[in-house]
PDB file of N, CA and C in Angstrom:
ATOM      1  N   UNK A   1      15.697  15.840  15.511  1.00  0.00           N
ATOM      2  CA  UNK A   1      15.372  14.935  14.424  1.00  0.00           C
ATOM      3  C   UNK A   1      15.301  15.729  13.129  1.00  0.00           C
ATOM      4  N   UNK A   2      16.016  15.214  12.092  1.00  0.00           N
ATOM      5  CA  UNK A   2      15.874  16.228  10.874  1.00  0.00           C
ATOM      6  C   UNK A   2      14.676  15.879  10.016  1.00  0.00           C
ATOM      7  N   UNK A   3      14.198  16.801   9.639  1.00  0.00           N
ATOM      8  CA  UNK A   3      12.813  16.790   9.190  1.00  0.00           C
ATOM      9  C   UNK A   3      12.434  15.953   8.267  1.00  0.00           C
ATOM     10  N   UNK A   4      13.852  15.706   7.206  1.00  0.00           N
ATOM     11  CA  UNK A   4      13.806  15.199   6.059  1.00  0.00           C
ATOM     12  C   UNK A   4      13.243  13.602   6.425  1.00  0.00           C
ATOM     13  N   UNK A   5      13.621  13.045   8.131  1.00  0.00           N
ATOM     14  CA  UNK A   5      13.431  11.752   8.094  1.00  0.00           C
ATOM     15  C   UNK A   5      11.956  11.597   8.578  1.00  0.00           C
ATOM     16  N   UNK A   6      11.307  12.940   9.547  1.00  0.00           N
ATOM     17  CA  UNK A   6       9.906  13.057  10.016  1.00  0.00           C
ATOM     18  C   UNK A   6       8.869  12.839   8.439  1.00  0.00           C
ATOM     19  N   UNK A   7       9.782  13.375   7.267  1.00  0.00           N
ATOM     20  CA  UNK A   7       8.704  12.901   6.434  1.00  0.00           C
ATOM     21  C   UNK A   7       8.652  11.860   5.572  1.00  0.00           C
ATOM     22  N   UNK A   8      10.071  10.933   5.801  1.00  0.00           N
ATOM     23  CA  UNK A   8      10.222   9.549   5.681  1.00  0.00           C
ATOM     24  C   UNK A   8       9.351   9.080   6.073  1.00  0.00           C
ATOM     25  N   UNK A   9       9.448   8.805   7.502  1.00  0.00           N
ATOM     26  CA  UNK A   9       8.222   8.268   8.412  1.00  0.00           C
ATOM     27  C   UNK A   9       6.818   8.194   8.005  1.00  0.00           C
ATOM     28  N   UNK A  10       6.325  10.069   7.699  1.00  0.00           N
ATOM     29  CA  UNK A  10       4.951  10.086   7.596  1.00  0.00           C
ATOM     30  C   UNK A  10       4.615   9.240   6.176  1.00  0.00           C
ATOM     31  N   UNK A  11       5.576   9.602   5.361  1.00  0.00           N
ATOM     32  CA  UNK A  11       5.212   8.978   4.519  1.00  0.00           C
ATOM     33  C   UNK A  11       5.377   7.040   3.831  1.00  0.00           C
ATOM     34  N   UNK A  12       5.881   6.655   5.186  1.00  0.00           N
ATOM     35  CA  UNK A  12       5.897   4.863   4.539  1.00  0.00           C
ATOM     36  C   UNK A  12       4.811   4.914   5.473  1.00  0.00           C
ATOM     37  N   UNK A  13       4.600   5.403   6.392  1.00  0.00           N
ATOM     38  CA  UNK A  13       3.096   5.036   7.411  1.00  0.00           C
ATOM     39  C   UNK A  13       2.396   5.311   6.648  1.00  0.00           C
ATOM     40  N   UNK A  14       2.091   6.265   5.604  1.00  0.00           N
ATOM     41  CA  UNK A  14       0.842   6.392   4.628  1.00  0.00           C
ATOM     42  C   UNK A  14       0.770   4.831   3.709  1.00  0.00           C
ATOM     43  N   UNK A  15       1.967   5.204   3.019  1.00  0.00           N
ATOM     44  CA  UNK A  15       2.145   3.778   2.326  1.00  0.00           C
ATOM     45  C   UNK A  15       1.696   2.682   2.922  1.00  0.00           C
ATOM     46  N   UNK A  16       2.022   2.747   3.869  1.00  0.00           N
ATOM     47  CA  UNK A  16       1.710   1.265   4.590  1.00  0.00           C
ATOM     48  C   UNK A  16      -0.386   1.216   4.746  1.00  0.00           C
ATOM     49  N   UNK A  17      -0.531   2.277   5.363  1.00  0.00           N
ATOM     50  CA  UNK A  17      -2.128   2.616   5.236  1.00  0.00           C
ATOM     51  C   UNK A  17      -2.749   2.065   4.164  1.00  0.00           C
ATOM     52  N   UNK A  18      -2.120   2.581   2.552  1.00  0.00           N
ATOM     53  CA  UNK A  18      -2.458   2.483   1.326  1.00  0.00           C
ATOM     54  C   UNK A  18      -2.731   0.710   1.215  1.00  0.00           C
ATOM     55  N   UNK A  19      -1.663   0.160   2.001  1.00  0.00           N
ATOM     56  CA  UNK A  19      -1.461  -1.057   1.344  1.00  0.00           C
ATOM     57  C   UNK A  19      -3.170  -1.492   1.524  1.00  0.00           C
ATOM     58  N   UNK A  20      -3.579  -1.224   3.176  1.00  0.00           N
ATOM     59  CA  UNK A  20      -4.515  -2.091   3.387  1.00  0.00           C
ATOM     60  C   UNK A  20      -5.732  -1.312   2.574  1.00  0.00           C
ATOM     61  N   UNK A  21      -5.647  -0.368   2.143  1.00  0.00           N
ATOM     62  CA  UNK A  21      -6.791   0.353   1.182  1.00  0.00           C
ATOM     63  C   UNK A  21      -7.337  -0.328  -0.125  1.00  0.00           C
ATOM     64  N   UNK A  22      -6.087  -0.231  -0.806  1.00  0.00           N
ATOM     65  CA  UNK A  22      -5.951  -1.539  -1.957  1.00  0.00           C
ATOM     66  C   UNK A  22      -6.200  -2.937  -1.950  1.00  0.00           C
ATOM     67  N   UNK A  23      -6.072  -3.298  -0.739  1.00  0.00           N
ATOM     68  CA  UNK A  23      -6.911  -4.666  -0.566  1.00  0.00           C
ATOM     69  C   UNK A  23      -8.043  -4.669  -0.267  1.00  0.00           C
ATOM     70  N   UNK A  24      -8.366  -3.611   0.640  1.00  0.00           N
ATOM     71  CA  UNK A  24      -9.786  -3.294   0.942  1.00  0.00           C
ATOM     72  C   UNK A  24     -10.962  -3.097  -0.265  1.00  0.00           C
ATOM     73  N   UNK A  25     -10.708  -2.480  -1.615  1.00  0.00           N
ATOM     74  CA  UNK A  25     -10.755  -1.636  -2.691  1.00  0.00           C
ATOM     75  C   UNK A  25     -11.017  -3.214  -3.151  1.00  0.00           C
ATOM     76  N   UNK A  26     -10.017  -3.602  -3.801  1.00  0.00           N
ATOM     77  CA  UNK A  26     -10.326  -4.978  -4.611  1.00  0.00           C
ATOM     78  C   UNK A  26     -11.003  -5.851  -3.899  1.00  0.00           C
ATOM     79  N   UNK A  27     -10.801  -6.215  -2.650  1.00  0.00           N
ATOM     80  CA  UNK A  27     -12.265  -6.822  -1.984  1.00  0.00           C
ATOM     81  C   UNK A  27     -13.795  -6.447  -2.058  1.00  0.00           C
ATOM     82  N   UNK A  28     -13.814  -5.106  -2.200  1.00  0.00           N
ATOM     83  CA  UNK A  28     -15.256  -4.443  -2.243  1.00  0.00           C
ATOM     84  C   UNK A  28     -15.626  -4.619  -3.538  1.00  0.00           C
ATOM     85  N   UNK A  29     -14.454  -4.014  -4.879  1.00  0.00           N
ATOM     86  CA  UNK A  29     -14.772  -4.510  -5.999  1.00  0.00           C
ATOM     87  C   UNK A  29     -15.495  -6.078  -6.131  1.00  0.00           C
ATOM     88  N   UNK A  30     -14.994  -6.882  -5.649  1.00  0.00           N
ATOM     89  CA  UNK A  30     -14.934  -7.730  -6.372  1.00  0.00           C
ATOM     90  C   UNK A  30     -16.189  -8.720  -5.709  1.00  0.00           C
ATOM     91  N   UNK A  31     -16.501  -8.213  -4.389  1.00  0.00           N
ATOM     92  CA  UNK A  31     -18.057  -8.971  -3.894  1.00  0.00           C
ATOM     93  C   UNK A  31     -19.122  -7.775  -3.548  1.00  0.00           C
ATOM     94  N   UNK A  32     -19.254  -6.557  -3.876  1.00  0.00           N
ATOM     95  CA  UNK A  32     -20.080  -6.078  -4.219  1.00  0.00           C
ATOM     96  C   UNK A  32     -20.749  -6.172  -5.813  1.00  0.00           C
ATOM     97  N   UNK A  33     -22.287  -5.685  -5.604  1.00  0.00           N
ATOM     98  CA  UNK A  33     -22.975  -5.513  -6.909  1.00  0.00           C
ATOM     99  C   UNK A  33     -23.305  -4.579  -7.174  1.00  0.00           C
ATOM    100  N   UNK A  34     -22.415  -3.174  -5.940  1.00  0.00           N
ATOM    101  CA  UNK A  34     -23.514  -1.802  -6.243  1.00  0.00           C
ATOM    102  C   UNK A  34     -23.327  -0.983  -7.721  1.00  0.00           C
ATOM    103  N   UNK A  35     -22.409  -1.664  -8.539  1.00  0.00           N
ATOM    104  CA  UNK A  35     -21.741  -0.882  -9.533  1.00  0.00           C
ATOM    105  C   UNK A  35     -22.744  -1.538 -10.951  1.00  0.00           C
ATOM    106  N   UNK A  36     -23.494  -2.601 -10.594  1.00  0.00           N
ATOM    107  CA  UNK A  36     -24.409  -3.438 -11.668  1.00  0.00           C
ATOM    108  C   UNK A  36     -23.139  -3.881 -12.892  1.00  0.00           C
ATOM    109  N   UNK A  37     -22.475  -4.397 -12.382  1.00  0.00           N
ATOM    110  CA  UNK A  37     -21.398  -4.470 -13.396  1.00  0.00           C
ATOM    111  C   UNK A  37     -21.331  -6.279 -13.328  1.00  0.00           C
ATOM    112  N   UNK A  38     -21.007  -7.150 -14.645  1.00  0.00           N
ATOM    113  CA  UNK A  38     -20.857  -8.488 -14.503  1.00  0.00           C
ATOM    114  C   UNK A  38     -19.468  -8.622 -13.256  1.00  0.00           C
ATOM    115  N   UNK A  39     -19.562 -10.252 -13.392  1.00  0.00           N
ATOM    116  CA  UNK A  39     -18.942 -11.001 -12.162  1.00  0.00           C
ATOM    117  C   UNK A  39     -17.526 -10.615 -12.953  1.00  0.00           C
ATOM    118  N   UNK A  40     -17.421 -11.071 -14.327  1.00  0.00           N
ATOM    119  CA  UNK A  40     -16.126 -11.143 -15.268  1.00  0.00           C
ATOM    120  C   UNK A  40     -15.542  -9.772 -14.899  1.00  0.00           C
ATOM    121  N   UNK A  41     -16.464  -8.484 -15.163  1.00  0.00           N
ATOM    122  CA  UNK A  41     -15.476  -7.660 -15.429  1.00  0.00           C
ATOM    123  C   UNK A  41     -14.898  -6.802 -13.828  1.00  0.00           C
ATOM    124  N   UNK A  42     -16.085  -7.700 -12.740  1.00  0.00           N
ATOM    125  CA  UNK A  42     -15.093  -7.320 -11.343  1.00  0.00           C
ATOM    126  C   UNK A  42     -14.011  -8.250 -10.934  1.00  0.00           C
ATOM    127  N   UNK A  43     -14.122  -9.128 -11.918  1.00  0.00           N
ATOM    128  CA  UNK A  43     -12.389  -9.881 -11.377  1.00  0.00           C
ATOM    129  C   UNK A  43     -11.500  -9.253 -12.040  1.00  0.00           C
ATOM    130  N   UNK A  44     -11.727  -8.867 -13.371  1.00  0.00           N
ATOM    131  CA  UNK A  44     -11.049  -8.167 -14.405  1.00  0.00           C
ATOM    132  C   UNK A  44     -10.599  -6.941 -13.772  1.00  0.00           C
ATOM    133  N   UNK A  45     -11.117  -6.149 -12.828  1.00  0.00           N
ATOM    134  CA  UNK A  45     -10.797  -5.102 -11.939  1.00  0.00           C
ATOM    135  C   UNK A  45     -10.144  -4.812 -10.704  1.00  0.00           C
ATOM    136  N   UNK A  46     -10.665  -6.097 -10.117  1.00  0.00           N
ATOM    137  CA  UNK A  46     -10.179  -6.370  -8.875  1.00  0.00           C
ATOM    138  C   UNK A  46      -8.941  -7.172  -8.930  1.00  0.00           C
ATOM    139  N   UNK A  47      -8.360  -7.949  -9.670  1.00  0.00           N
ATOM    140  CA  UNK A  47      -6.924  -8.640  -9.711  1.00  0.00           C
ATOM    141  C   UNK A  47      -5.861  -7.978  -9.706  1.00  0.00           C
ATOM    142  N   UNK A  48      -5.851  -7.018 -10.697  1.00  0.00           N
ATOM    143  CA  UNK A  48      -4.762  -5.779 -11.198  1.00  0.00           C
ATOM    144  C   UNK A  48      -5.123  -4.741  -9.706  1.00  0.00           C
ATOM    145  N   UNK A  49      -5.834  -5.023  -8.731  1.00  0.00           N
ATOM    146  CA  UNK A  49      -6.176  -4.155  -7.450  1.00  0.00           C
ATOM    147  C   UNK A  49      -5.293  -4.868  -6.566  1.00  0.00           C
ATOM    148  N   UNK A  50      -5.356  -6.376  -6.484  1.00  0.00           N
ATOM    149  CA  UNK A  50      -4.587  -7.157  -5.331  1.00  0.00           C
ATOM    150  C   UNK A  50      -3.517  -7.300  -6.384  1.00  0.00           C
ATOM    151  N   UNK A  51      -2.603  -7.259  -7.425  1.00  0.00           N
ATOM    152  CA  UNK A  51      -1.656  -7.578  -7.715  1.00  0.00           C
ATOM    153  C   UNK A  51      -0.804  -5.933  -7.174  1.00  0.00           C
ATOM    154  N   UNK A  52      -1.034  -5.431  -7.468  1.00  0.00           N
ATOM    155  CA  UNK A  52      -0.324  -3.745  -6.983  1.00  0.00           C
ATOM    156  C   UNK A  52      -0.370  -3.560  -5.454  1.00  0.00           C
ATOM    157  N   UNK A  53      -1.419  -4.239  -5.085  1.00  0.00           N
ATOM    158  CA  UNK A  53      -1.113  -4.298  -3.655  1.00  0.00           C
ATOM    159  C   UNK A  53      -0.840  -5.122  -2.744  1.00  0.00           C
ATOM    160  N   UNK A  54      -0.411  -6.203  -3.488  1.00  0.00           N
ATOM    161  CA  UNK A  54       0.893  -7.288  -3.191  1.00  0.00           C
ATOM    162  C   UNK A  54       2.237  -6.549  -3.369  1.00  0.00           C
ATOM    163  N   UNK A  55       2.333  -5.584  -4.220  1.00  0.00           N
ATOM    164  CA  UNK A  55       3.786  -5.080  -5.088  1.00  0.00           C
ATOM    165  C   UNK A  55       3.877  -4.164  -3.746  1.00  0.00           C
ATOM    166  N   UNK A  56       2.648  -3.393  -3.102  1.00  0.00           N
ATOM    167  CA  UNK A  56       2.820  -2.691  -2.632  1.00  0.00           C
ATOM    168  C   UNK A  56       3.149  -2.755  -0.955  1.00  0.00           C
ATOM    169  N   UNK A  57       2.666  -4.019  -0.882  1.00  0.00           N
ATOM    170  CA  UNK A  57       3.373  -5.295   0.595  1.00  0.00           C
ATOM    171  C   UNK A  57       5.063  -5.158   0.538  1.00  0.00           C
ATOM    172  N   UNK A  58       5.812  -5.375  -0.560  1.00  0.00           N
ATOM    173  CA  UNK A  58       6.857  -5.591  -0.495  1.00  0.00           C
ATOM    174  C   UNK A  58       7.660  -3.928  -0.456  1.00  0.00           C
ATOM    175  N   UNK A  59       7.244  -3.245  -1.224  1.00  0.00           N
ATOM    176  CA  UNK A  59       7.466  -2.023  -1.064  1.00  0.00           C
ATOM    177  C   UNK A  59       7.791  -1.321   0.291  1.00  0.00           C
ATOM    178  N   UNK A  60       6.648  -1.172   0.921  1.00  0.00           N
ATOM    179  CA  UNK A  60       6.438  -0.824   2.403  1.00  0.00           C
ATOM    180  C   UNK A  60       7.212  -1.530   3.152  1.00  0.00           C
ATOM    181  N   UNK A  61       7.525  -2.882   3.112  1.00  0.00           N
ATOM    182  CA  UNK A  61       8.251  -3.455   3.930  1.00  0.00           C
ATOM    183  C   UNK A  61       9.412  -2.996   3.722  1.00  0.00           C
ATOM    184  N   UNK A  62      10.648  -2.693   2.624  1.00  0.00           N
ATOM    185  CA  UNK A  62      11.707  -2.203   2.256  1.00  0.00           C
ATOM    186  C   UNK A  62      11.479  -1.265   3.043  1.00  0.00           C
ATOM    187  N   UNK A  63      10.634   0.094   2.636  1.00  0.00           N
ATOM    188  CA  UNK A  63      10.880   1.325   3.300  1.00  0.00           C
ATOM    189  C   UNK A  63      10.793   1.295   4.766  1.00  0.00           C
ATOM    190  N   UNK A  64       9.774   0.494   5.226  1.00  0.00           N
ATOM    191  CA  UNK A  64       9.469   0.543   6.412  1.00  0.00           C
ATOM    192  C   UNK A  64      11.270  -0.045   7.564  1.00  0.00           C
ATOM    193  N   UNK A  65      11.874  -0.889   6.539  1.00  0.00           N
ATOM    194  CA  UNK A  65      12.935  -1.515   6.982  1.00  0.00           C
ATOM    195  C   UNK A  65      13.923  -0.859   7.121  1.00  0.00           C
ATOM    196  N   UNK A  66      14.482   0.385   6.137  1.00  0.00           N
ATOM    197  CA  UNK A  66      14.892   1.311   6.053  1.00  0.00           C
ATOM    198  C   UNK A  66      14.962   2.877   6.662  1.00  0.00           C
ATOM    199  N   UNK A  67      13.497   2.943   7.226  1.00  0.00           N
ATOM    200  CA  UNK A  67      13.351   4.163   7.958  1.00  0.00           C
ATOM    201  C   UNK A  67      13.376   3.923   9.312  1.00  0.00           C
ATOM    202  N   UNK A  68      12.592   2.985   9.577  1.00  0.00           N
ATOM    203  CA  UNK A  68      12.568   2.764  10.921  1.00  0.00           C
ATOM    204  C   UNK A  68      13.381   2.054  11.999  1.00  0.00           C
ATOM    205  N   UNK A  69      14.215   0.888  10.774  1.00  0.00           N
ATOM    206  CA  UNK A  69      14.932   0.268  11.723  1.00  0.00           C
ATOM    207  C   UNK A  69      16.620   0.090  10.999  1.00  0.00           C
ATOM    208  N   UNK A  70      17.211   1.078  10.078  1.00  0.00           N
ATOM    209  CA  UNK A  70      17.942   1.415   9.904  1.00  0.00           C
ATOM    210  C   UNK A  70      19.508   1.461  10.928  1.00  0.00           C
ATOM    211  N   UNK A  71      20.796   0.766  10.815  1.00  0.00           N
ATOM    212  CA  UNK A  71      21.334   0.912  12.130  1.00  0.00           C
ATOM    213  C   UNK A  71      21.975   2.536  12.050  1.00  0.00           C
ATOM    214  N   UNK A  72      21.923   2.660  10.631  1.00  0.00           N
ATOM    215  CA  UNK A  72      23.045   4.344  10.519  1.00  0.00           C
ATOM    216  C   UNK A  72      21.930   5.628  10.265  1.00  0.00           C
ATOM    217  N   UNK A  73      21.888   5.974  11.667  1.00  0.00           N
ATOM    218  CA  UNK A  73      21.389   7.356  11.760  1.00  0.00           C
ATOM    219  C   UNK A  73      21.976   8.005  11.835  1.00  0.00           C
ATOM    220  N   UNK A  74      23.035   8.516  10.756  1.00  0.00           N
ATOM    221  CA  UNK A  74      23.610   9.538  10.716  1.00  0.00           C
ATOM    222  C   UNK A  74      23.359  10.606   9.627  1.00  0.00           C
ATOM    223  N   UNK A  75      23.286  12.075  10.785  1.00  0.00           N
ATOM    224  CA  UNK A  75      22.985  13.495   9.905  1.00  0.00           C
ATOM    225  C   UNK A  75      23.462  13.884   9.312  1.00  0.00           C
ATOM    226  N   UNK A  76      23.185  13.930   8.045  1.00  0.00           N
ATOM    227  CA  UNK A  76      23.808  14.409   6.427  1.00  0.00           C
ATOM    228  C   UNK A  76      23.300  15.605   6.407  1.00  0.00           C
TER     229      UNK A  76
END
């Protein structure tokens, strides 16, 4: 296996990790109070959190579509 694709791999599996981080992240933002911060400015925080990690749904899916289930594995 050439290495170049072992770190394809590792790296849309991170991506893909990330995705659910970023949702995780703007969820915590946005119904926690540990930050004493108003309601306004955790939506104001948390939207631009789930909009990038919507962007970042579609992303992962490309790569993920591309690395893993690719029909031309051929060594360049």
């Amino acid at each position: 296996m050439n290495s170049s694709k072992m770190y394809d791999k590792v790296f849309t599996i991170f991506g893909t990790v990330m995705v659910f981080f970023y949702f995780g992240l703007a969820i915590f933002v946005l119904t926690t109070k540990i930050f004493n911060i108003d309601k306004a400015m955790r939506i104001i925080l948390s939207v631009p959190l789930f909009i990038y990690a919507i962007y970042r749904v579609f992303v992962s899916y490309e790569k993920i579509r591309d690395v893993f289930f690719s029909s031309g594995d051929s060594d360049e």
